[in-house]
Protein backbone atom coordinates (compact mmCIF):
# COMPACT_ATOMS: atom_id res chain seq x y z
CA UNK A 1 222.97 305.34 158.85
CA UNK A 2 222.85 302.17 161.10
CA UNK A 3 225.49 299.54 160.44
CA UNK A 4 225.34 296.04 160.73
CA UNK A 5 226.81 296.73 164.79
CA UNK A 6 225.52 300.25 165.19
CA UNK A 7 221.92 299.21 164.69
CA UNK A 8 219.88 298.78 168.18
CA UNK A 9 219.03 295.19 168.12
CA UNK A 10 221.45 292.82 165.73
CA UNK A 11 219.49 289.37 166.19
CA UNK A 12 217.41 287.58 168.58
CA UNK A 13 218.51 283.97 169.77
CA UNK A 14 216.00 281.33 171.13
CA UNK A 15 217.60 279.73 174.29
CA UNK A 16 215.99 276.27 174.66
CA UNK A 17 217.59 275.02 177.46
CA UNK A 18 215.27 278.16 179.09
CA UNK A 19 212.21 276.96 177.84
CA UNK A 20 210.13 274.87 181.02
CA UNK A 21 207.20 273.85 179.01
CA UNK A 22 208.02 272.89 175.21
CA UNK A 23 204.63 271.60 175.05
CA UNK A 24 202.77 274.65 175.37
CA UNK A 25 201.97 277.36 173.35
CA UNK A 26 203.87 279.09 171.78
CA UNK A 27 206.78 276.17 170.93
CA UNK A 28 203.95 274.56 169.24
CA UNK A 29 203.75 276.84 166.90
CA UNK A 30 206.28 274.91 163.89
CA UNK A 31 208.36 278.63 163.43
CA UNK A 32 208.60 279.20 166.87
CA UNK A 33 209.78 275.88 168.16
CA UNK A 34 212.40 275.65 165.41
CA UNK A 35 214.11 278.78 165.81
CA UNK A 36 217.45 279.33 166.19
CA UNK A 37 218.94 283.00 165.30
CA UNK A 38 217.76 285.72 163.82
CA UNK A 39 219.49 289.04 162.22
CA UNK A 40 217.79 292.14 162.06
CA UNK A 41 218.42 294.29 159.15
CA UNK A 42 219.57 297.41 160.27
CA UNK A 43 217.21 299.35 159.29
CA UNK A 44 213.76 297.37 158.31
CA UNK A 45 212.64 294.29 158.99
CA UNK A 46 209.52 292.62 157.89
CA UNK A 47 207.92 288.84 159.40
CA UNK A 48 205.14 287.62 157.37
CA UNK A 49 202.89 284.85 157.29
CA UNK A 50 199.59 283.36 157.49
CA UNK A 51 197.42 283.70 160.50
CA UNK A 52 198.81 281.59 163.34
CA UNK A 53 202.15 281.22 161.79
CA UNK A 54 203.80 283.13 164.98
CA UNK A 55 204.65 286.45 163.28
CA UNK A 56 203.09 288.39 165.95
CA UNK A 57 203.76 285.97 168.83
CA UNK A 58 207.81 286.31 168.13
CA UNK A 59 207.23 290.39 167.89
CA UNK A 60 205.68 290.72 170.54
CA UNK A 61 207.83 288.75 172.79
CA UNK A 62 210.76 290.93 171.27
CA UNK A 63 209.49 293.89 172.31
CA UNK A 64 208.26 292.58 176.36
CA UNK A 65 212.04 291.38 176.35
CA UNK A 66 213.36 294.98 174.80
CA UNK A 67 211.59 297.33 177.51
CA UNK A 68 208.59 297.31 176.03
CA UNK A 69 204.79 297.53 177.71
CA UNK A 70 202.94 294.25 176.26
CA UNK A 71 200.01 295.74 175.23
CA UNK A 72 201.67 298.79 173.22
CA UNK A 73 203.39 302.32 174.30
CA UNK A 74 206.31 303.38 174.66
CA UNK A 75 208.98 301.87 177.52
CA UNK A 76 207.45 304.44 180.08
CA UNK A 77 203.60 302.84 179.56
CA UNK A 78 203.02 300.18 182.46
CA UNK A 79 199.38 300.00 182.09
CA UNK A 80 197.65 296.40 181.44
CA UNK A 81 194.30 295.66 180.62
CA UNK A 82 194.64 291.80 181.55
CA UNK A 83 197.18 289.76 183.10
CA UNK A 84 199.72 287.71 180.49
CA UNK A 85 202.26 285.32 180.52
CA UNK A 86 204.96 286.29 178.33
CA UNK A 87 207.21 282.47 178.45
CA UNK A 88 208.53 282.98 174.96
CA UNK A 89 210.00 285.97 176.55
CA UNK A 90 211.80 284.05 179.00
CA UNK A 91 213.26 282.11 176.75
CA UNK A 92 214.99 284.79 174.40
CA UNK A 93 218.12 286.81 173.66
CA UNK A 94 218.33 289.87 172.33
CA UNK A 95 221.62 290.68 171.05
CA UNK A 96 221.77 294.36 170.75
CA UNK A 97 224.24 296.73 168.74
CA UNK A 98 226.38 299.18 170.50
CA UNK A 99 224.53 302.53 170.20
CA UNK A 100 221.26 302.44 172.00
CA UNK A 101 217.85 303.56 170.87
CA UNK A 102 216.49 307.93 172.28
CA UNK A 103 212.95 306.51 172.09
CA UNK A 104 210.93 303.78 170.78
CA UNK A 105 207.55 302.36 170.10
CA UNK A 106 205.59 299.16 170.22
CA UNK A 107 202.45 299.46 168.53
CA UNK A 108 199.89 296.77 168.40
CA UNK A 109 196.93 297.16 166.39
CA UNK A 110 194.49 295.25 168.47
CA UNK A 111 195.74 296.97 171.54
CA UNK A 112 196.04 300.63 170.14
CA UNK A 113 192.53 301.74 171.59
CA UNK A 114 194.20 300.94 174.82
CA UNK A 115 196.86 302.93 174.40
CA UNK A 116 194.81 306.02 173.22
CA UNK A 117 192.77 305.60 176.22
CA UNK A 118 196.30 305.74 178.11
CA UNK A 119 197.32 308.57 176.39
CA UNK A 120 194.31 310.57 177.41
CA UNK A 121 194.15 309.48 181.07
CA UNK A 122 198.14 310.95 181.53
CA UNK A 123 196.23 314.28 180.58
CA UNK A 124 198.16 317.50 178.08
CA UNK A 125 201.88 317.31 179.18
CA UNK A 126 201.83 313.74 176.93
CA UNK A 127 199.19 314.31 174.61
CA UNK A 128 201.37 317.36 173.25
CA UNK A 129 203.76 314.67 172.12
CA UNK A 130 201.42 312.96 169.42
CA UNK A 131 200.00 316.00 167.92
CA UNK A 132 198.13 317.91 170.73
CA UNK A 133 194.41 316.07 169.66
CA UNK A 134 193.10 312.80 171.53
CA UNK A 135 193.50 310.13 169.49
CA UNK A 136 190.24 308.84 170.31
CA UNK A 137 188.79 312.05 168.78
CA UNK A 138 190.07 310.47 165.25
CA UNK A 139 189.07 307.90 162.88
CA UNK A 140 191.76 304.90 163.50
CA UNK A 141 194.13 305.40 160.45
CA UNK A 142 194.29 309.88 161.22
CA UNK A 143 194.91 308.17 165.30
CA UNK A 144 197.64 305.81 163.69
CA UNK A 145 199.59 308.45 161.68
CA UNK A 146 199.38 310.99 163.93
CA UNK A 147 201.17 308.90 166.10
CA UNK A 148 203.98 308.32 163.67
CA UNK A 149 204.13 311.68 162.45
CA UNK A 150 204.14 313.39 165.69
CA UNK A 151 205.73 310.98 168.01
CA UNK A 152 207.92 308.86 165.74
CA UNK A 153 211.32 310.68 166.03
CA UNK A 154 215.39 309.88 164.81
CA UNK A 155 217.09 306.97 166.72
CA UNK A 156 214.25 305.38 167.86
CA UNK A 157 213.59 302.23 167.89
CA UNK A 158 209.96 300.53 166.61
CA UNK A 159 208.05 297.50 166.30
CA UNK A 160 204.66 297.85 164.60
CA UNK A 161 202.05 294.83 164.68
CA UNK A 162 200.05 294.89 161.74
CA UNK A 163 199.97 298.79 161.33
CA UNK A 164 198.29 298.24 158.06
CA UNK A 165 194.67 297.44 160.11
CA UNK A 166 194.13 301.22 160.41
CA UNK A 167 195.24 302.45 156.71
CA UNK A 168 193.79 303.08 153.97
CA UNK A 169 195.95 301.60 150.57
CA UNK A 170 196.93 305.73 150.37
CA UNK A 171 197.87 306.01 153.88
CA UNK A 172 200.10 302.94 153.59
CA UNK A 173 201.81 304.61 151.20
CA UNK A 174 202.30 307.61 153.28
CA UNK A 175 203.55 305.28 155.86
CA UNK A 176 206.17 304.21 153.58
CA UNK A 177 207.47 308.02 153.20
CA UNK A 178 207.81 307.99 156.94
CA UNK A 179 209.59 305.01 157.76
CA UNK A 180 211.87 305.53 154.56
CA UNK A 181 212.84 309.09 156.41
CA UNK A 182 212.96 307.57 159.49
CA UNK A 183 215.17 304.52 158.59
CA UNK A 184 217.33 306.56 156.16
CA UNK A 185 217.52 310.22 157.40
CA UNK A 186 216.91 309.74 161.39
CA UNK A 187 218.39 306.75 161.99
CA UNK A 188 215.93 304.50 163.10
CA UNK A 189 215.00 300.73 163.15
CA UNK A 190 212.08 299.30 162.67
CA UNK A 191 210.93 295.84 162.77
CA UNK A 192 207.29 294.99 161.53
CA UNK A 193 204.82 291.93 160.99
CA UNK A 194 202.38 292.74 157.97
CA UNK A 195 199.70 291.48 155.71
CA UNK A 196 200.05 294.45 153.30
CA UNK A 197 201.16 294.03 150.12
CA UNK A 198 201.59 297.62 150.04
CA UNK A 199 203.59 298.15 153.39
CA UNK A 200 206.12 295.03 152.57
CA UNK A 201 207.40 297.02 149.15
CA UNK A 202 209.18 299.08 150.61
CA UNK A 203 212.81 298.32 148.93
CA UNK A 204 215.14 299.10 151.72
CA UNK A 205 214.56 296.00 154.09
CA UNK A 206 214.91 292.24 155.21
CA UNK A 207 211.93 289.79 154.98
CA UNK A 208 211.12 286.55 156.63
CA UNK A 209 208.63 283.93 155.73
CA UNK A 210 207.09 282.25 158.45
CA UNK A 211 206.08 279.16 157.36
CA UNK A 212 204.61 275.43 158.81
CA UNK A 213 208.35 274.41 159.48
CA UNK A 214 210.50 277.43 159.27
CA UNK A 215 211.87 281.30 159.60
CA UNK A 216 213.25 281.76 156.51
CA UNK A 217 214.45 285.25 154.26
CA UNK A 218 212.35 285.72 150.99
CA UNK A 219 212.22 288.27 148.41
CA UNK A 220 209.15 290.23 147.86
CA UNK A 221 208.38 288.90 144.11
CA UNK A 222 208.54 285.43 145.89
CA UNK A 223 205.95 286.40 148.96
CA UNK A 224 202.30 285.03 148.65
CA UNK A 225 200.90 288.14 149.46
CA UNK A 226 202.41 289.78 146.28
CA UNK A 227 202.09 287.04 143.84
CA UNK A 228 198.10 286.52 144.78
CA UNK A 229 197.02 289.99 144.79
CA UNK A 230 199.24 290.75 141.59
CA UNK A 231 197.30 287.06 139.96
CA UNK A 232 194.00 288.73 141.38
CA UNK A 233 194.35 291.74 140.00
CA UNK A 234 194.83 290.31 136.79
CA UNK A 235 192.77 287.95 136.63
CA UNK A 236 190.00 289.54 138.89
CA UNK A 237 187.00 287.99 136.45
CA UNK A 238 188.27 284.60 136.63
CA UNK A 239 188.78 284.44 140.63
CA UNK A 240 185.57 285.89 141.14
CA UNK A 241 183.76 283.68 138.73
CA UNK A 242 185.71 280.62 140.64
CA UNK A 243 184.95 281.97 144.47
CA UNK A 244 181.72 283.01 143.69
CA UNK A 245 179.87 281.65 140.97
CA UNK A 246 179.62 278.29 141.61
CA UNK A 247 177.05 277.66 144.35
CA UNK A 248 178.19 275.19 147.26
CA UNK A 249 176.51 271.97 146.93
CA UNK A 250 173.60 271.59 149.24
CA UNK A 251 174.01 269.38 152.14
CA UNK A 252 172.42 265.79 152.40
CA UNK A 253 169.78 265.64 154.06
CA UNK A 254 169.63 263.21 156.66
CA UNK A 255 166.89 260.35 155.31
CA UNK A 256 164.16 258.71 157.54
CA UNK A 257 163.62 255.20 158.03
CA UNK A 258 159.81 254.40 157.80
CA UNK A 259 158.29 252.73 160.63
CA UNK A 260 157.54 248.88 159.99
């Protein structure tokens, strides 16, 4: 199993005095900007947050400054769809254990039709290695985990944007399986920015909040995500009845002045 210095990437570091436009996005973005270091757990770790909160802004720039293709792939995909700055990238160290990673993956869930399409256009000799069936010839969440059952493989080295997108709740559960035999059979690290209650369970793992001011570890009883769908599911009736009940009050309408 990974230790603390065996693991493939033990922190990442922002370097300010790198950073030529503090104005811009993304150091406006509260978590970003007030970064300083962060550790990896060895074997999972989770960023969550609300839209905009920079969860997949800091992922991505982890895995452009790891090797990584920006739009998704493996380190051997160069393809790009549209041209990107990457500045957060510039400005950040990756401090990296002393075993390195047999294969990774970046997968981005807005970007994986891309990389299907990339997939095919290399032709057989690469298809072979993600189950031998075009991806594109498969519903999004059979695409998803026939890429991590298929090319997924011990010591790698993975960062997943929002992998949830393309699951169903029982195929995030059968993503669980395969990162827990991943992490704790083959080795592997995975670091992954998620929405899903579901997916951010999984026991074995670090998780950080981002929030309006901060990047900060949080337990999963304590994440939003689990205490409002557990209060939903509870209380389904009474959200409902609260949400959608109660019509929205019309709008004023504007009122004429008569003509003297």
């Amino acid at each position: 199993m990974l230790g603390p210095f065996t693991r493939f990437l033990r922190s990442v570091e922002l370097r300010r005095e790198l950073i030529s436009e503090p104005s811009k996005h993304p150091f406006t973005v509260p978590a970003i900007r007030n970064l300083d270091t962060l550790e990896f757990h060895p074997q999972v770790t989770f960023f969550i947050g609300e839209n905009g909160s920079g969860k997949s802004t800091l992922l991505e720039a982890i895995a452009v400054a790891a090797g990584f293709n920006a739009e998704g792939g493996t380190k051997n995909f160069t393809f790009s769809t549209r041209t990107e700055e990457h500045p957060l990238r510039s400005a950040l160290r990756l401090v990296r254990g002393i075993n390195k990673p047999a294969t990774g993956f970046f997968l981005r869930a807005e970007s994986f039709f891309n990389v299907a399409t990339e997939i095919d256009r290399l032709g057989d000799g690469i298809l072979n290695s993600y189950g031998g069936k075009s991806l594109h010839e498969q519903s999004h969440g059979e695409a998803f985990m026939a890429l991590v059952n298929h090319r997924f493989g011990e010591h790698g080295l993975y960062l997943l944007d929002e992998p949830e997108a393309a699951l169903s709740p029982q195929r995030q559960l059968a993503l669980l399986v395969a990162i827990d035999r991943l992490a704790r059979q083959e080795d592997c690290q995975f670091i992954i920015a998620s929405h899903s209650p579901i997916v951010l369970a999984y026991p074995h793992a670090q998780l950080f909040s981002f929030s309006s001011d901060a990047i900060t570890p949080v337990r999963y009883e304590e994440t939003e995500h689990f205490m409002l769908t557990r209060d939903f599911l509870m209380n389904r009736e009474r959200y409902l009845a609260r949400l959608l009940e109660d019509p929205p009050p019309e709008p004023a309408r504007p009122t004429r002045r008569k003509k003297r």
